[in-house]
N, C-alpha and C. Protein backbone atom coordinates (compact mmCIF):
# COMPACT_ATOMS: atom_id res chain seq x y z
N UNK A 1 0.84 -1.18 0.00
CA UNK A 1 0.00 0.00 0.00
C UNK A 1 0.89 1.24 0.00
N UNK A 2 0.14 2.23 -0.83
CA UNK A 2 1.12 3.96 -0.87
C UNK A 2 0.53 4.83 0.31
N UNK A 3 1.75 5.57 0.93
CA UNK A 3 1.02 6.40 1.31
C UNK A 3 0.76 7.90 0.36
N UNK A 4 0.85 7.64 -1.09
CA UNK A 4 0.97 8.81 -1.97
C UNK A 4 -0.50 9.25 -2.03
N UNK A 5 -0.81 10.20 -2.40
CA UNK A 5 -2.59 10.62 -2.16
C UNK A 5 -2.64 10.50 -3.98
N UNK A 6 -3.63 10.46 -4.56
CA UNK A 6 -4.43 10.41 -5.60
C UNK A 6 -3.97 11.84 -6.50
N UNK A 7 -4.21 12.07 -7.83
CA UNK A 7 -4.07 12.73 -8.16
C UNK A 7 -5.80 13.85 -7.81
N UNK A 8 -5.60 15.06 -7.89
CA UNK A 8 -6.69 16.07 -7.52
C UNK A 8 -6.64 16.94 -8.32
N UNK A 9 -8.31 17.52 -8.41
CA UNK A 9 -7.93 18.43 -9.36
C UNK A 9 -9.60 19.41 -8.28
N UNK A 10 -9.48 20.94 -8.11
CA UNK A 10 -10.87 21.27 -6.98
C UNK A 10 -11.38 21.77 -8.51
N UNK A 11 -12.99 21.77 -7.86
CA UNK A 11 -13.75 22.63 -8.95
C UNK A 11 -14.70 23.57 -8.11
N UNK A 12 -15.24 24.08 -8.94
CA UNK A 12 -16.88 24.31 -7.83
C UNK A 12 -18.14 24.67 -8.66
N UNK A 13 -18.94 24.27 -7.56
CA UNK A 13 -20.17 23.71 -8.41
C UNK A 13 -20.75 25.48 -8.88
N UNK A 14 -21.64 25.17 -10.33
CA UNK A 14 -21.96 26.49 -10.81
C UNK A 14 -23.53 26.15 -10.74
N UNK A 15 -24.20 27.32 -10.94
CA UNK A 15 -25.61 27.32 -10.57
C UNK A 15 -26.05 26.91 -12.03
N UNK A 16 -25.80 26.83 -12.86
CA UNK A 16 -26.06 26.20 -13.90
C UNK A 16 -26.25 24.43 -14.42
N UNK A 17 -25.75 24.30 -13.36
CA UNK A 17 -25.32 22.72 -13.11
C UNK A 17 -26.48 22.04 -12.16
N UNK A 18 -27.15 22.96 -11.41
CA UNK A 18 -28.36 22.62 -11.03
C UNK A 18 -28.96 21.99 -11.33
N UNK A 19 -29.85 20.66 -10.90
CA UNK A 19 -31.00 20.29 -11.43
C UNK A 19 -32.61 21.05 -10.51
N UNK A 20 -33.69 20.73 -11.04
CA UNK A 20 -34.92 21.33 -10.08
C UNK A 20 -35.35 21.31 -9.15
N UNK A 21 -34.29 20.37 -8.31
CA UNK A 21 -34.43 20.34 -6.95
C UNK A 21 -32.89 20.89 -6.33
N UNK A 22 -32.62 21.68 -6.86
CA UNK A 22 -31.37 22.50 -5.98
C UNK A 22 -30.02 21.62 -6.21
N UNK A 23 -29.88 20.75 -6.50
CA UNK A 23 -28.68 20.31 -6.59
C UNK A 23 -28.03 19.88 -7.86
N UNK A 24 -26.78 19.39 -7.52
CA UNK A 24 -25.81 19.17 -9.21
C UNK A 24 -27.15 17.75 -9.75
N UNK A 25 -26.91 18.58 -11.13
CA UNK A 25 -27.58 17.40 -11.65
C UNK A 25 -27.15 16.13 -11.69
N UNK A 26 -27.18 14.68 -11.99
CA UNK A 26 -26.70 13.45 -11.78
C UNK A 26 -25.63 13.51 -13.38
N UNK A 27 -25.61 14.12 -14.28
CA UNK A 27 -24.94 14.08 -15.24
C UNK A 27 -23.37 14.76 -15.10
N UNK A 28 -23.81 15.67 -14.35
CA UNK A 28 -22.61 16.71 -14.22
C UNK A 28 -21.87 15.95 -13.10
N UNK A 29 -22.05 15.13 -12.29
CA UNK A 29 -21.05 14.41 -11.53
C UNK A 29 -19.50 13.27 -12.30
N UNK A 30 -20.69 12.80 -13.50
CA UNK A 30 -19.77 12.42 -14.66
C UNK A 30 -18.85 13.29 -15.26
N UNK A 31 -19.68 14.38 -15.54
CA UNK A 31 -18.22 15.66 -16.04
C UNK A 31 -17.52 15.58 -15.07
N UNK A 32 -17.29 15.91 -14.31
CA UNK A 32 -16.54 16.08 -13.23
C UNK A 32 -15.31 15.42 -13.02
N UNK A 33 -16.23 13.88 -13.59
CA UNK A 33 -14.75 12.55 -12.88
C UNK A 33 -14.14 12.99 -14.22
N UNK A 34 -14.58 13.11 -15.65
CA UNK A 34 -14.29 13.40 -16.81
C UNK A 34 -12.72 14.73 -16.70
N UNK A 35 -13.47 15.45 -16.18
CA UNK A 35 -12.67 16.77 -16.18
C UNK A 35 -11.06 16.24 -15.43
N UNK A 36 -11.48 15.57 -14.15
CA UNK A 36 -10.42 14.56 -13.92
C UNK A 36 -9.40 13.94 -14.22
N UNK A 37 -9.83 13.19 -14.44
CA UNK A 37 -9.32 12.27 -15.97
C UNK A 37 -8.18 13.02 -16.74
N UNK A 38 -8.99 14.00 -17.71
CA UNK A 38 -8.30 14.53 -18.60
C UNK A 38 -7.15 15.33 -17.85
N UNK A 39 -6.82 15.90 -17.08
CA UNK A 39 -6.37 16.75 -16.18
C UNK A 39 -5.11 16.02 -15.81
N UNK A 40 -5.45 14.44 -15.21
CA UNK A 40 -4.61 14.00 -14.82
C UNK A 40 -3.52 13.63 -15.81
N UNK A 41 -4.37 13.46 -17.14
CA UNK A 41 -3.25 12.47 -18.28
C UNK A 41 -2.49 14.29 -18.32
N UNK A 42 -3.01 15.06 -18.78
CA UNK A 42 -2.25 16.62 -19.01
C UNK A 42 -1.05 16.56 -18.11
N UNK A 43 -1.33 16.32 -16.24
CA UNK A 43 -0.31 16.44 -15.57
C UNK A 43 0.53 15.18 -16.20
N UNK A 44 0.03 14.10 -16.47
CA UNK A 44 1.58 12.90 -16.61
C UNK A 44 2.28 12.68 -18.05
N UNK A 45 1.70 13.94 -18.51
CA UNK A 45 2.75 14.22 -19.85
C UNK A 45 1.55 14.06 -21.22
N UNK A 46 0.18 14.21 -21.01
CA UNK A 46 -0.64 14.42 -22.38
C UNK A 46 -0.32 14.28 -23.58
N UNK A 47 0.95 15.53 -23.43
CA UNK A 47 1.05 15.39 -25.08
C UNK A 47 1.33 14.34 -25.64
N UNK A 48 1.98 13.43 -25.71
CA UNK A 48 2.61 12.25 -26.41
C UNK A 48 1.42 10.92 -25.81
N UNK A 49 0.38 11.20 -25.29
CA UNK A 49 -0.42 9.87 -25.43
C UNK A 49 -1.18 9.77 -26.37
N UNK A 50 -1.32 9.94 -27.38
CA UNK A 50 -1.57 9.86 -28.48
C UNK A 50 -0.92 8.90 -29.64
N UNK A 51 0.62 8.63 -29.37
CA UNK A 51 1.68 7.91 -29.71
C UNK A 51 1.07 6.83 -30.83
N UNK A 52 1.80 6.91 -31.41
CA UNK A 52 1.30 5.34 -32.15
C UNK A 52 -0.50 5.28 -32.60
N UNK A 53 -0.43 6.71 -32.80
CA UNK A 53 -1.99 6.74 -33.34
C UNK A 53 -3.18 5.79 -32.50
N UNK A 54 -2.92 5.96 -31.26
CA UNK A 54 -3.49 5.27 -30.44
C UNK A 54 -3.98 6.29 -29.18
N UNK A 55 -5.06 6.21 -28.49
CA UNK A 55 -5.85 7.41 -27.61
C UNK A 55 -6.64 6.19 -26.73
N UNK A 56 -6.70 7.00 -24.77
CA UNK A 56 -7.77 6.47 -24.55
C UNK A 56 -9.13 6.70 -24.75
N UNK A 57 -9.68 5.78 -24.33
CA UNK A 57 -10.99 5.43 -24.60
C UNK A 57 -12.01 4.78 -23.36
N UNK A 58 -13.19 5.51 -23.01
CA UNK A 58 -13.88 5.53 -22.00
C UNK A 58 -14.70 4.43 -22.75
N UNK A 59 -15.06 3.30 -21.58
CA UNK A 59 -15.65 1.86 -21.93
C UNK A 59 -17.12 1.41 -21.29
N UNK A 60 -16.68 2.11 -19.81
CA UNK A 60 -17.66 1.83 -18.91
C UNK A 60 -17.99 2.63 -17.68
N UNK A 61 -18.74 3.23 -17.09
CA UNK A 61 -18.80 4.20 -16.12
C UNK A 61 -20.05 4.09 -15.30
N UNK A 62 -19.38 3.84 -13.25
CA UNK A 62 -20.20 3.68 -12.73
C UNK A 62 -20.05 4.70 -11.68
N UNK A 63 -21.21 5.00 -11.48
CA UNK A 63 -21.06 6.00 -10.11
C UNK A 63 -21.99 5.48 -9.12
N UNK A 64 -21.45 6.01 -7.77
CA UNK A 64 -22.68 5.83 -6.47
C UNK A 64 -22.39 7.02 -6.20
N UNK A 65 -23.69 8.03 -5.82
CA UNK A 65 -24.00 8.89 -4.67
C UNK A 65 -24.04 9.36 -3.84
N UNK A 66 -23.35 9.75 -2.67
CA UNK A 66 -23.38 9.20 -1.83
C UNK A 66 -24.15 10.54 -0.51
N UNK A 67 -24.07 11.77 -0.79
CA UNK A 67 -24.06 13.23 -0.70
C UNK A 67 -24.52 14.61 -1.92
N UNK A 68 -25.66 14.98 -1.84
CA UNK A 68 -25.68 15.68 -2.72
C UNK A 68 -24.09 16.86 -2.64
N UNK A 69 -24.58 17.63 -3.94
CA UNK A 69 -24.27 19.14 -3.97
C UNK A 69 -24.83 19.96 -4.34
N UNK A 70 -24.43 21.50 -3.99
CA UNK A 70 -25.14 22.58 -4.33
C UNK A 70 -24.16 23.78 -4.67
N UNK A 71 -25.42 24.53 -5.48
CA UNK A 71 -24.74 25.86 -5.80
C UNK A 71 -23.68 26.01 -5.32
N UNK A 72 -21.97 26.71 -5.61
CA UNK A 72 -21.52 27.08 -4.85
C UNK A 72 -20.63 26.52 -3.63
N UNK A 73 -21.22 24.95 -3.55
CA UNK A 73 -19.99 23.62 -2.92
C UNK A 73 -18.36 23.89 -3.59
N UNK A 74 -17.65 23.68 -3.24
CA UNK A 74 -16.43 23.35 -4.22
C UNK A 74 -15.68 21.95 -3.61
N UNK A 75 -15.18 21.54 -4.57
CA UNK A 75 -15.03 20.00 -4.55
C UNK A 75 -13.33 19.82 -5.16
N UNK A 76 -12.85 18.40 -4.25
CA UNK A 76 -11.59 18.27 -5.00
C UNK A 76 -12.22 16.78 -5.41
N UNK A 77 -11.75 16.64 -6.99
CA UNK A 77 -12.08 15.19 -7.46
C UNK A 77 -10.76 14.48 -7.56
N UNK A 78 -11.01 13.34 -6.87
CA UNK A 78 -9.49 12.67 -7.03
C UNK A 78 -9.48 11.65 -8.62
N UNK A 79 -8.44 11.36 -8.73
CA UNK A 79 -8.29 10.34 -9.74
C UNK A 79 -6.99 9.73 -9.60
N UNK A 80 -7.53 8.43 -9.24
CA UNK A 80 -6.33 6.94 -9.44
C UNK A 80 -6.44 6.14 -10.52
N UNK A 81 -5.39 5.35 -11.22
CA UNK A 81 -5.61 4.72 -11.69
C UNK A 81 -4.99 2.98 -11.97
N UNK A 82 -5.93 2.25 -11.91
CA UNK A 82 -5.53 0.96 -11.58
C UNK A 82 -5.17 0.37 -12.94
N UNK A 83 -3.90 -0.73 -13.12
CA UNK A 83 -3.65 -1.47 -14.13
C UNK A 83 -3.78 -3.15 -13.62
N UNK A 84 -4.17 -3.69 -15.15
CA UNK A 84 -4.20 -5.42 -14.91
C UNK A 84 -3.50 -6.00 -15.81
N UNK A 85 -3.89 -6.85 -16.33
CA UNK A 85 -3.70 -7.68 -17.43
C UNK A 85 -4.79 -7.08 -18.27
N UNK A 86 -4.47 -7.45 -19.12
CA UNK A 86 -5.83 -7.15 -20.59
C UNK A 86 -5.12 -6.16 -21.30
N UNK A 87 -6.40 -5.76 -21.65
CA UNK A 87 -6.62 -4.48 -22.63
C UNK A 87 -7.17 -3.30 -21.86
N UNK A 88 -7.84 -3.39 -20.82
CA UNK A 88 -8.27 -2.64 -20.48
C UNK A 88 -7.66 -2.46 -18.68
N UNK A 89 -7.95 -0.91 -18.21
CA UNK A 89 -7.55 -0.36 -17.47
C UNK A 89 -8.59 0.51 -16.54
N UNK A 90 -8.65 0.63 -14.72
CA UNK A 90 -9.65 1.83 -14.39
C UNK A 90 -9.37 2.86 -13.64
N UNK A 91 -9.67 3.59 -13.78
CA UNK A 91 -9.78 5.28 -13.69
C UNK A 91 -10.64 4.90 -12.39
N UNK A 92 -10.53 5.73 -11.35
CA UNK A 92 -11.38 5.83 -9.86
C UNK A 92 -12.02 7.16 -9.48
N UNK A 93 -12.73 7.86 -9.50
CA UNK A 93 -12.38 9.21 -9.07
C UNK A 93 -13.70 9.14 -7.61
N UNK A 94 -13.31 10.00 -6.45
CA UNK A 94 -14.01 10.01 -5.66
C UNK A 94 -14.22 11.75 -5.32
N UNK A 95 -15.33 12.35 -5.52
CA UNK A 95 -15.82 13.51 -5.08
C UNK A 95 -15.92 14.24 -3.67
N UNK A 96 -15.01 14.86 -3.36
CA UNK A 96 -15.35 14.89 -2.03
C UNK A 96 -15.22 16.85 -1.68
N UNK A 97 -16.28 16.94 -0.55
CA UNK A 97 -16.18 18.08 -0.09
C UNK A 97 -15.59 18.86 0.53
N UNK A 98 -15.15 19.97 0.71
CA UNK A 98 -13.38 20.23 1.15
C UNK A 98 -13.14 19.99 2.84
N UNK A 99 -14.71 19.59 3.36
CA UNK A 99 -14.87 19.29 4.75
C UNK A 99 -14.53 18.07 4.95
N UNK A 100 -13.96 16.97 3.99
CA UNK A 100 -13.55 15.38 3.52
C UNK A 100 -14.85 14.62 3.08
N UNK A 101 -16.50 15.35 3.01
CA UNK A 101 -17.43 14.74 2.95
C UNK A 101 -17.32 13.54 1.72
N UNK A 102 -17.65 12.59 1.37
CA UNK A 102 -17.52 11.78 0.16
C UNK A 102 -18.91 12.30 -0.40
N UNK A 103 -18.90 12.61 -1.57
CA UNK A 103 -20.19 13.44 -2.35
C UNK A 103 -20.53 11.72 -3.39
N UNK A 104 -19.35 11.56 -3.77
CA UNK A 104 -19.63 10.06 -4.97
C UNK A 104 -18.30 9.91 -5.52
N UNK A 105 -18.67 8.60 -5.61
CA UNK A 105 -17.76 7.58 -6.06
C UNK A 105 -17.62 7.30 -7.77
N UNK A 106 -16.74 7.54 -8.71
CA UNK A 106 -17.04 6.86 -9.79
C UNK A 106 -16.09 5.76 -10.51
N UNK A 107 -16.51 4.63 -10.68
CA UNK A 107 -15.01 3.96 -11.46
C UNK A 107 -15.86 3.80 -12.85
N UNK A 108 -14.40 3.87 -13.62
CA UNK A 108 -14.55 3.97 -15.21
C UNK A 108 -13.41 2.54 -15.40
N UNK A 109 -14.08 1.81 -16.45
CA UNK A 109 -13.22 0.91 -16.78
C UNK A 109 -13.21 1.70 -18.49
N UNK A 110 -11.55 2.29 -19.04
CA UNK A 110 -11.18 2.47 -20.02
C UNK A 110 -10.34 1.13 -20.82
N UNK A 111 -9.89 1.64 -21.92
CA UNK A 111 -9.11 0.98 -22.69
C UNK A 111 -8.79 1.55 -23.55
N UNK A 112 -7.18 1.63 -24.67
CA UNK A 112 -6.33 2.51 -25.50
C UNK A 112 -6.84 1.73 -26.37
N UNK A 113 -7.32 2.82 -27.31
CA UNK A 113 -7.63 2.27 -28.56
C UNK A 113 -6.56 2.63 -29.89
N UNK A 114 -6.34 1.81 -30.71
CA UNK A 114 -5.54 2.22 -32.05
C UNK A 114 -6.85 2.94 -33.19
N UNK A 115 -6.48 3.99 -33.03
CA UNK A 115 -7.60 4.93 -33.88
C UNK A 115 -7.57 4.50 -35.37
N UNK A 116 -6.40 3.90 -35.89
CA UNK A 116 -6.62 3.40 -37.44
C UNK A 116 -7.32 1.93 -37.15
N UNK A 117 -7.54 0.96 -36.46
CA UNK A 117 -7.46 -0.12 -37.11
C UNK A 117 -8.87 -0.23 -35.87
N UNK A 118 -9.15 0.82 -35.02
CA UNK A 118 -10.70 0.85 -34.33
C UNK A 118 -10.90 -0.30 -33.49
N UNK A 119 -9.19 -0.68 -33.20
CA UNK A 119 -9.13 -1.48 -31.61
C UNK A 119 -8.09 -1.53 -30.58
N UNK A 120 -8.59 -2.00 -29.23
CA UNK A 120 -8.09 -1.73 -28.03
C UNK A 120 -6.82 -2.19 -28.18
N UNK A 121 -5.87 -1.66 -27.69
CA UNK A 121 -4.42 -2.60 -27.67
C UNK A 121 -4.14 -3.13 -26.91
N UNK A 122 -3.46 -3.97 -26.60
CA UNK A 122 -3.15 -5.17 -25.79
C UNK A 122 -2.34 -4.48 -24.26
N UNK A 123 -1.99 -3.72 -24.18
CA UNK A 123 -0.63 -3.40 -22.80
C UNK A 123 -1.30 -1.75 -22.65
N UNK A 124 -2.27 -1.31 -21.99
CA UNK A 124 -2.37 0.29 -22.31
C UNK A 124 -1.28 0.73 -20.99
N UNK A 125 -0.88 0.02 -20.40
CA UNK A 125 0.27 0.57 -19.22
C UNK A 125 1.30 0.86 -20.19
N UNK A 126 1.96 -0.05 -20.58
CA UNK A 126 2.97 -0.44 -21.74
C UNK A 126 2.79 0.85 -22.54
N UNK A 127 1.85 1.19 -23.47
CA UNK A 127 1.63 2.51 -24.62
C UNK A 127 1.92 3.32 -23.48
N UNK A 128 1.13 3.86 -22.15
CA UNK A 128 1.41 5.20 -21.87
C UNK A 128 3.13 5.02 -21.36
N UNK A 129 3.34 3.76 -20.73
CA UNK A 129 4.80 3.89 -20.62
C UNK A 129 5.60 4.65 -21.59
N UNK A 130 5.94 4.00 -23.02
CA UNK A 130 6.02 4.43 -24.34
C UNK A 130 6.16 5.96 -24.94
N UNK A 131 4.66 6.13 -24.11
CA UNK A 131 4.56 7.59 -24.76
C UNK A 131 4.69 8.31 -23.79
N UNK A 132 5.89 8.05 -23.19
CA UNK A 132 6.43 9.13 -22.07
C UNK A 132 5.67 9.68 -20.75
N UNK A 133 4.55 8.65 -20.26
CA UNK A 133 3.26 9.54 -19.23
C UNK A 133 4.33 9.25 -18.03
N UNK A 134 4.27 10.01 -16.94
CA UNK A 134 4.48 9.84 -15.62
C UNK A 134 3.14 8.74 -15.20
N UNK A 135 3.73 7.42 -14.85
CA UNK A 135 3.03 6.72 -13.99
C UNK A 135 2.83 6.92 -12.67
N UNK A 136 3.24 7.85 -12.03
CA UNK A 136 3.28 8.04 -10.95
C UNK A 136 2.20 8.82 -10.76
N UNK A 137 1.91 10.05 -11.46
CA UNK A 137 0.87 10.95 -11.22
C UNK A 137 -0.62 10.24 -11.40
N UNK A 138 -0.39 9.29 -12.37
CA UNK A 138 -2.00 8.86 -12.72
C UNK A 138 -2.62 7.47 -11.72
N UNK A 139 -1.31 6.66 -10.99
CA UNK A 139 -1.68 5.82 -10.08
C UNK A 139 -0.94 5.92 -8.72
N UNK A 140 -1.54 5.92 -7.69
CA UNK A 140 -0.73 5.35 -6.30
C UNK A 140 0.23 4.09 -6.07
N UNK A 141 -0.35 3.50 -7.32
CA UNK A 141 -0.02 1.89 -7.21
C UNK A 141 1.85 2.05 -7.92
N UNK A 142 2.37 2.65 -8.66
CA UNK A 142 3.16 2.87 -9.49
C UNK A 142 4.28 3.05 -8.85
């Protein structure tokens, strides 16, 4: 086990993001882990994951609830990311309120796709290795 913390990125909630009962809508919690995500690959070197005409690719996405939000909350979203065997790889992000409240949970199971040939590649640790990412920033585990 690390004691390294997750990668973070704070936001805060906009009144636009509202749904009709006062709080973030259930969609915009997905942006969120999204905004994440992208943020984190930016910090572990972005540019070059692309490499080999190959990009990730969002597969599967689950969230639990756990705490609303509102107008005006601001939030740090974490993002870890776990590797296996396969093709595929998951993204974690947990929402939380700057009081440590847990707002929601989301795991994404991704996978690197080869954009010419419109499939997953076999090692996506291996490609971001490759294409120069800091493994360190995008997992604890690393």
């Amino acid at each position: 086990m690390t004691d390294r913390e997750p990668f973070r990125t704070r936001l805060k909630v906009r009144q636009y993001e509202l749904d009709a009962l006062g709080h973030v809508n259930q969609a915009v919690y997905h942006s969120y882990g999204e905004v994440s995500r992208l943020e984190a690959f930016e910090a572990a070197g972005n540019a070059r994951v692309g490499v080999d005409n190959a990009a990730p690719v969002l597969l599967e996405s689950h969230i639990v609830y756990r705490r609303e939000l509102r107008g005006g909350d601001v939030v740090d979203v974490t993002c870890d990311t776990t590797f296996g065997e396969g093709k595929v790889f998951w993204m974690t992000s947990r929402i939380l309120k700057l009081d440590g409240t847990l707002s929601a949970e989301i795991k994404c199971t991704l996978g690197v796709m080869d954009l010419e040939r419109r499939k997953l590649v076999a090692d996506p640790k291996g490609h971001f290795e490759r294409a120069g990412l800091d493994l360190k920033v995008l997992s604890t585990a690393e």
